[in-house]
PDB file of N, CA and C in Angstrom:
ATOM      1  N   UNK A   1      36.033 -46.490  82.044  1.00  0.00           N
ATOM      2  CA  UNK A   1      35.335 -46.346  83.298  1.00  0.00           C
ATOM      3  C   UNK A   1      35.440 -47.654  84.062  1.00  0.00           C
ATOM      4  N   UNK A   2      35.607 -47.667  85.363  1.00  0.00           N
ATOM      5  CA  UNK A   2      35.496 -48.687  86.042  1.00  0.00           C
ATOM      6  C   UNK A   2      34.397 -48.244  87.126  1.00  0.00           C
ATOM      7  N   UNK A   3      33.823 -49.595  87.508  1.00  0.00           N
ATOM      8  CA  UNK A   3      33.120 -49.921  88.581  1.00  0.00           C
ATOM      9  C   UNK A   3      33.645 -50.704  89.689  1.00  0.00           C
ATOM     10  N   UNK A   4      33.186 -50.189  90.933  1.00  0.00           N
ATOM     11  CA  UNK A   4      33.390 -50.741  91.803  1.00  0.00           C
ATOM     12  C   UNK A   4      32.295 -51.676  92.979  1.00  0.00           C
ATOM     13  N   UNK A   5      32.354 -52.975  93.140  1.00  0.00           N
ATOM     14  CA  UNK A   5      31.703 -53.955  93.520  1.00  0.00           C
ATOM     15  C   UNK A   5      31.770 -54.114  95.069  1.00  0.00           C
ATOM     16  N   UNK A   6      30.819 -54.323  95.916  1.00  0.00           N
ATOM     17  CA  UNK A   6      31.155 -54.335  97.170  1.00  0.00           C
ATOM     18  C   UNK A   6      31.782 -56.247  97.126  1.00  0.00           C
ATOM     19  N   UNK A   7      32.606 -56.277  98.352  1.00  0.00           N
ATOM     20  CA  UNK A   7      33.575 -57.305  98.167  1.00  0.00           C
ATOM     21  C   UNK A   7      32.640 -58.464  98.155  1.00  0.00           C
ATOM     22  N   UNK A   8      31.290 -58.164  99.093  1.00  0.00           N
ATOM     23  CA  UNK A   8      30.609 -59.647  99.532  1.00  0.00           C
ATOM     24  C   UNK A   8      29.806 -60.269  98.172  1.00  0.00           C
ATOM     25  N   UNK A   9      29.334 -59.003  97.331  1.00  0.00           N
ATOM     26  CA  UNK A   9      28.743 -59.641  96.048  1.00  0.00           C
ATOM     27  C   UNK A   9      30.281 -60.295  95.128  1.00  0.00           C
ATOM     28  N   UNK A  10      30.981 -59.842  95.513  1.00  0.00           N
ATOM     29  CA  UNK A  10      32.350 -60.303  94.478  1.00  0.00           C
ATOM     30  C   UNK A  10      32.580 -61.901  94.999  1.00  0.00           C
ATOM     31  N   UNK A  11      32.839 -61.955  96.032  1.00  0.00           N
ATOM     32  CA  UNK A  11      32.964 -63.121  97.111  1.00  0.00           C
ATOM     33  C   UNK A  11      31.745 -64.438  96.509  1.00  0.00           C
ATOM     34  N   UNK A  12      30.640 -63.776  96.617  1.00  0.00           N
ATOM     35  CA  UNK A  12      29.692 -64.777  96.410  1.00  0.00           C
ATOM     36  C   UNK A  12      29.145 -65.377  94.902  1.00  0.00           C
ATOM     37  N   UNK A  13      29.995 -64.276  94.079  1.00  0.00           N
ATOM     38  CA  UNK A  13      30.026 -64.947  92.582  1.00  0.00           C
ATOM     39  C   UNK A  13      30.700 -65.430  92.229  1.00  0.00           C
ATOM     40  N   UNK A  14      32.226 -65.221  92.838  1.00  0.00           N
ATOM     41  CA  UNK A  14      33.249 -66.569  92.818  1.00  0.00           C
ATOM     42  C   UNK A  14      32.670 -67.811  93.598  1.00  0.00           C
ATOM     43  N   UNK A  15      32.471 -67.655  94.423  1.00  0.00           N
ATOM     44  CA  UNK A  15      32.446 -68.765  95.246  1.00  0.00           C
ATOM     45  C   UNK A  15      31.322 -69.903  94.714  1.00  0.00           C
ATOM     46  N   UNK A  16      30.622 -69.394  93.489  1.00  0.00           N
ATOM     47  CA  UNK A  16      29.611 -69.993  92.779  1.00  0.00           C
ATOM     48  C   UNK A  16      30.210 -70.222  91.450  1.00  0.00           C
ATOM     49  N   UNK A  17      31.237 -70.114  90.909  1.00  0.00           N
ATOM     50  CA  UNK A  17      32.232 -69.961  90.114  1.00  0.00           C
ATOM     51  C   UNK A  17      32.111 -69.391  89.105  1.00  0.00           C
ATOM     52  N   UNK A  18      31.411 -68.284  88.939  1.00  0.00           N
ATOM     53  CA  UNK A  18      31.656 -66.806  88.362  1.00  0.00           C
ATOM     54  C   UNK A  18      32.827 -65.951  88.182  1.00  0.00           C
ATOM     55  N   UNK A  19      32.460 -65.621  86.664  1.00  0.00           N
ATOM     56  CA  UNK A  19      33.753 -64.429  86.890  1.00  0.00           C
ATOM     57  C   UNK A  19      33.346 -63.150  86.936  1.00  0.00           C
ATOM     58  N   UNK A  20      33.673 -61.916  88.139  1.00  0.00           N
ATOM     59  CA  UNK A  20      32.441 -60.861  88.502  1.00  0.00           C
ATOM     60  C   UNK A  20      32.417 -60.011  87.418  1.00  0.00           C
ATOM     61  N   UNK A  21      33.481 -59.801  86.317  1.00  0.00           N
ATOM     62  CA  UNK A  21      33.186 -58.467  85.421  1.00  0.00           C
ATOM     63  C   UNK A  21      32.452 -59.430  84.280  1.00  0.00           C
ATOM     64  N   UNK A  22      32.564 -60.705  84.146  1.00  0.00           N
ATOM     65  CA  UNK A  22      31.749 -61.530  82.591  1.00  0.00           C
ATOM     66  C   UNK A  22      30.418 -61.595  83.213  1.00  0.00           C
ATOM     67  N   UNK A  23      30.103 -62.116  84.684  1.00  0.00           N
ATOM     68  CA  UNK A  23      28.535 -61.941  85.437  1.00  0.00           C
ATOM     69  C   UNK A  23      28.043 -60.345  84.727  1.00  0.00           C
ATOM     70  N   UNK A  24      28.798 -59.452  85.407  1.00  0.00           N
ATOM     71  CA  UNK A  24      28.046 -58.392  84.839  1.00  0.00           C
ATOM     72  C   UNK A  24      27.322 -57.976  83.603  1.00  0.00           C
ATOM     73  N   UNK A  25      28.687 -57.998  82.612  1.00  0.00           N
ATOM     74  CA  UNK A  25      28.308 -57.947  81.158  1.00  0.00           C
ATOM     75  C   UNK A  25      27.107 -58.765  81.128  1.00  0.00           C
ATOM     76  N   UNK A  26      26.800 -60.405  80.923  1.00  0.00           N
ATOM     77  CA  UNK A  26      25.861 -61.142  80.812  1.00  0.00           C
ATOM     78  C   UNK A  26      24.792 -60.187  81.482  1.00  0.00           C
ATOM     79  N   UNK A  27      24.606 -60.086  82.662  1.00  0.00           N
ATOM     80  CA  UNK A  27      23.481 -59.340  83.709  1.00  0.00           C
ATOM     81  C   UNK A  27      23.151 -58.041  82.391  1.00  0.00           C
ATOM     82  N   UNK A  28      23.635 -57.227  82.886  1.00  0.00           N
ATOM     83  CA  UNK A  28      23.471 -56.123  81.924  1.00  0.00           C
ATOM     84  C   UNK A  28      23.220 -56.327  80.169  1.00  0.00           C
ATOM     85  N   UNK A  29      23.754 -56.762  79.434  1.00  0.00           N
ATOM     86  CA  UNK A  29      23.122 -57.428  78.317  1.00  0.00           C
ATOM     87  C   UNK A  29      21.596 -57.862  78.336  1.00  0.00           C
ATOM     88  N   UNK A  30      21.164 -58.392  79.086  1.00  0.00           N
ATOM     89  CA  UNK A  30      19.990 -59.270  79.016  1.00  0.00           C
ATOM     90  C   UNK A  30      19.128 -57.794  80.002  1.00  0.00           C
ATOM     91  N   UNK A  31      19.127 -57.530  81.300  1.00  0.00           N
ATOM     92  CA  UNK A  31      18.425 -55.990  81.009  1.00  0.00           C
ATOM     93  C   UNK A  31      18.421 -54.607  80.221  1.00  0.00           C
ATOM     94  N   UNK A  32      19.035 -54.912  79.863  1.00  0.00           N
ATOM     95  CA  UNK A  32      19.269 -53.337  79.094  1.00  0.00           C
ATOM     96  C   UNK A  32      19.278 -53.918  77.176  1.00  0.00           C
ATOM     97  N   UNK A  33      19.144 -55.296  77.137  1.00  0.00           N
ATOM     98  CA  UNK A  33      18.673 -55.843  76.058  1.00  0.00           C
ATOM     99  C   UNK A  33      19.817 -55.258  74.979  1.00  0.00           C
ATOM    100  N   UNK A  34      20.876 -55.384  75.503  1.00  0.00           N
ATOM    101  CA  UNK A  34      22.318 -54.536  74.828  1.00  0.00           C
ATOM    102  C   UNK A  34      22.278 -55.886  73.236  1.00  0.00           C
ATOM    103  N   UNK A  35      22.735 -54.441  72.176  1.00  0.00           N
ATOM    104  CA  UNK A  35      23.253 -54.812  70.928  1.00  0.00           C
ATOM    105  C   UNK A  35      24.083 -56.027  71.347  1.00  0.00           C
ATOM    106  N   UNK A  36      23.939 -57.266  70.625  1.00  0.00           N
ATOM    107  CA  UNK A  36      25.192 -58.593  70.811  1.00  0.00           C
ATOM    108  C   UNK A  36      26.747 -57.881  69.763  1.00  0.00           C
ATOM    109  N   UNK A  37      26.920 -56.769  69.328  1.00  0.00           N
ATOM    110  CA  UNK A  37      27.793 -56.250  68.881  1.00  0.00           C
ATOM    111  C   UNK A  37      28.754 -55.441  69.754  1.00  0.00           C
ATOM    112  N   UNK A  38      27.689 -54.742  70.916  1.00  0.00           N
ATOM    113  CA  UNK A  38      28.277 -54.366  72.036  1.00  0.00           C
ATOM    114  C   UNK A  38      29.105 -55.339  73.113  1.00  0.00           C
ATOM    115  N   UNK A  39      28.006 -56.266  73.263  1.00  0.00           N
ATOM    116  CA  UNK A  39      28.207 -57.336  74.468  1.00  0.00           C
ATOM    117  C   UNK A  39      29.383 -58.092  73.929  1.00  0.00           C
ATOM    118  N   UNK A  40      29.695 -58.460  72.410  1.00  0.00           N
ATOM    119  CA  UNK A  40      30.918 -58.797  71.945  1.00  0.00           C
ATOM    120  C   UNK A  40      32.011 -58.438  71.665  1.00  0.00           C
ATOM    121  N   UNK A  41      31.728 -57.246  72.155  1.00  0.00           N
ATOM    122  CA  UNK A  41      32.827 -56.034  71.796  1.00  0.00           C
ATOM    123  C   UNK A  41      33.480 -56.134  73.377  1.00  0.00           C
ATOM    124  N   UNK A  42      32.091 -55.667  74.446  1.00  0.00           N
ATOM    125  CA  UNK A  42      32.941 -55.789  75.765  1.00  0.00           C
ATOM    126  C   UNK A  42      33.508 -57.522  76.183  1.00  0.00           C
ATOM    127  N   UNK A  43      33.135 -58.064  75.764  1.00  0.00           N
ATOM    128  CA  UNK A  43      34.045 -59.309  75.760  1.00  0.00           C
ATOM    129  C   UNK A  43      34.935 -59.489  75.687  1.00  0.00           C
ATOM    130  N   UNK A  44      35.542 -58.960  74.324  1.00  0.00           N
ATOM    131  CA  UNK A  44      36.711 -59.109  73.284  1.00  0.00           C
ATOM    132  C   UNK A  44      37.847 -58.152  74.757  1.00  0.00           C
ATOM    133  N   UNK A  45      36.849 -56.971  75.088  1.00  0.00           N
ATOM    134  CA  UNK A  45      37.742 -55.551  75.870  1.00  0.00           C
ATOM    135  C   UNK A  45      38.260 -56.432  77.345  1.00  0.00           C
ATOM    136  N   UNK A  46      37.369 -57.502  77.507  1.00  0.00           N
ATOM    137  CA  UNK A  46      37.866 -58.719  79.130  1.00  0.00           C
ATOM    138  C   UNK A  46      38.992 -59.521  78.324  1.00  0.00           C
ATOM    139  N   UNK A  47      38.192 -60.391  77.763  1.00  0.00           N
ATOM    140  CA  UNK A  47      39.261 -61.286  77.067  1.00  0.00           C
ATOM    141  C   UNK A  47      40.926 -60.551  76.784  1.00  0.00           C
ATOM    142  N   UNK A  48      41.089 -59.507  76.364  1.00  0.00           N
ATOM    143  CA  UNK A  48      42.472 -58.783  76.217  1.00  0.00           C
ATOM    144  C   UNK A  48      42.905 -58.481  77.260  1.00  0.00           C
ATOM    145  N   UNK A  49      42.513 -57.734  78.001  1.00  0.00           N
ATOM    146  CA  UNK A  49      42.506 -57.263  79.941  1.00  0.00           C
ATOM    147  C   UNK A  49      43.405 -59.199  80.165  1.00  0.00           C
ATOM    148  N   UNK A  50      41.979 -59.702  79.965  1.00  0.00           N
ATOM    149  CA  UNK A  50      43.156 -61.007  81.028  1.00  0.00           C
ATOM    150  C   UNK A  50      44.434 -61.547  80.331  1.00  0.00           C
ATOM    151  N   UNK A  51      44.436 -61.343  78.819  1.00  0.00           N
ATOM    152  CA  UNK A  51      45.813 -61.793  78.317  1.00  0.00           C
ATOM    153  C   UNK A  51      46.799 -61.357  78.466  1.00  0.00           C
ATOM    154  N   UNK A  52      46.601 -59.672  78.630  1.00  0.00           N
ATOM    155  CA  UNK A  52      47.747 -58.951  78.988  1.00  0.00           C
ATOM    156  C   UNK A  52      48.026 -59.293  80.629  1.00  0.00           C
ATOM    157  N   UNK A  53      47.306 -59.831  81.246  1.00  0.00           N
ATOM    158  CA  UNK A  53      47.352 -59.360  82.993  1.00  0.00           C
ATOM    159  C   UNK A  53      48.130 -61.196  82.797  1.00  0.00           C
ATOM    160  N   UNK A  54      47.938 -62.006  81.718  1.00  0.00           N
ATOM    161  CA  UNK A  54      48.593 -63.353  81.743  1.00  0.00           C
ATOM    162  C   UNK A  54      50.106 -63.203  81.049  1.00  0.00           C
ATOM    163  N   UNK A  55      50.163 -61.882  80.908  1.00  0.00           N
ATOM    164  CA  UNK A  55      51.668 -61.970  79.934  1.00  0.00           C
ATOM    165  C   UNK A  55      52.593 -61.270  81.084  1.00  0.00           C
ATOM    166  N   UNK A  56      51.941 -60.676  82.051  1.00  0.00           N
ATOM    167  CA  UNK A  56      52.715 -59.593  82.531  1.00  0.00           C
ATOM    168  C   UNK A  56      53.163 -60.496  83.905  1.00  0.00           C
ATOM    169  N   UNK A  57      52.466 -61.428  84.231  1.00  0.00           N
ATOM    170  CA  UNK A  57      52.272 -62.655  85.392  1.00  0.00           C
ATOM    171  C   UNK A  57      53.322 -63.920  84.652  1.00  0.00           C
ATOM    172  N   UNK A  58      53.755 -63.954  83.233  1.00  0.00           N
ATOM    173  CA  UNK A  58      54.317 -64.669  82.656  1.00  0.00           C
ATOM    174  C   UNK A  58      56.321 -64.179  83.223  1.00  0.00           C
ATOM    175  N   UNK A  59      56.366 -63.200  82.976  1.00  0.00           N
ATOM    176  CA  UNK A  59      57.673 -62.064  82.907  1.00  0.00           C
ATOM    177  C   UNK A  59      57.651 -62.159  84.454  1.00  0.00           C
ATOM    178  N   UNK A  60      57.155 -61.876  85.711  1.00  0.00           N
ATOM    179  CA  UNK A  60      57.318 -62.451  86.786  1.00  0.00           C
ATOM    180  C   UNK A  60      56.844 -63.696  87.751  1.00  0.00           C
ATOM    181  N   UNK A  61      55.702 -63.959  87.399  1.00  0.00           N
ATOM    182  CA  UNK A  61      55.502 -65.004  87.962  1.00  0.00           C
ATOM    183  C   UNK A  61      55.405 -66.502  87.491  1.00  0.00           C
ATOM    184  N   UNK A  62      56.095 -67.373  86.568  1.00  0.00           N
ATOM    185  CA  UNK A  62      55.829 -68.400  86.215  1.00  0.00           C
ATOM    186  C   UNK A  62      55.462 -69.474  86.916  1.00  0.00           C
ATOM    187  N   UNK A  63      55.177 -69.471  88.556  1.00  0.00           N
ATOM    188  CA  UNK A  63      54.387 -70.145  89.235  1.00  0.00           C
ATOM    189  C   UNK A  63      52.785 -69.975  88.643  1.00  0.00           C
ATOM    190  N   UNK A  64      52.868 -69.088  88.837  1.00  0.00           N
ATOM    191  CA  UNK A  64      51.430 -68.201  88.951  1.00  0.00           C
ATOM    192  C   UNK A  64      50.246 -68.378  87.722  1.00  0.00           C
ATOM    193  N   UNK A  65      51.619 -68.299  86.736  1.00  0.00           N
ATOM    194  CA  UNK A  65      50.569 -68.202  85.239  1.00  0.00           C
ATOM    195  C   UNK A  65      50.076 -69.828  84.740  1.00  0.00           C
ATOM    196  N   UNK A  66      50.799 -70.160  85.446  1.00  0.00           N
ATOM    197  CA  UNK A  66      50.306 -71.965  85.203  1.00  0.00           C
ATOM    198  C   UNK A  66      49.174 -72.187  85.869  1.00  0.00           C
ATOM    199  N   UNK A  67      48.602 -71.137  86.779  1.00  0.00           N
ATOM    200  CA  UNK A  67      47.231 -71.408  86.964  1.00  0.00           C
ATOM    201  C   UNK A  67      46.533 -71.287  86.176  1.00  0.00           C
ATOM    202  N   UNK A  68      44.672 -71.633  86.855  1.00  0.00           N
ATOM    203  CA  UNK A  68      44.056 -71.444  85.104  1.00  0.00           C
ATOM    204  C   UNK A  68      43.689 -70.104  84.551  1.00  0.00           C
ATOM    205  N   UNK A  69      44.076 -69.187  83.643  1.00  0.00           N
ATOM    206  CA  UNK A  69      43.918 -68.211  83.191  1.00  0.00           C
ATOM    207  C   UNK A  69      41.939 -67.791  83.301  1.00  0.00           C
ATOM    208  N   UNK A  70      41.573 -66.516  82.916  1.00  0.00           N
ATOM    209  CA  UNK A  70      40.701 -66.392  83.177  1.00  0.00           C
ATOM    210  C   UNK A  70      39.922 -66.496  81.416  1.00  0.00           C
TER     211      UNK A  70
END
């Protein structure tokens, strides 16, 4: 499932140097008082998301991936 964020809350959690889907998790964890088995689980499910999105940016963009990964 994905969610979708209006751009100005996205905007204003970078710009505070947030990352908007790890803000969430954290947010949501702490209301919904989520299992730390869950919250480490959806971690693990970001953390892979950005390695693959750093391998696939590797194969075309080697400008790009020398930025800082997420």
């Amino acid at each position: 499932m994905e969610v979708a964020l209006p751009k100005a809350v996205v905007d204003e959690l970078m710009k505070r140097g947030l990352d908007p889907e790890a803000a969430i998790i954290e947010a949501l964890a702490k209301l919904a008082y989520l299992d730390p088995d869950t919250v480490a689980e959806a971690r693990s499910e970001l953390a892979t998301k950005y390695l693959e999105e750093d391998r696939r940016l590797a194969d075309s963009h080697s400008v790009q991936i020398s930025e800082k990964p997420y």
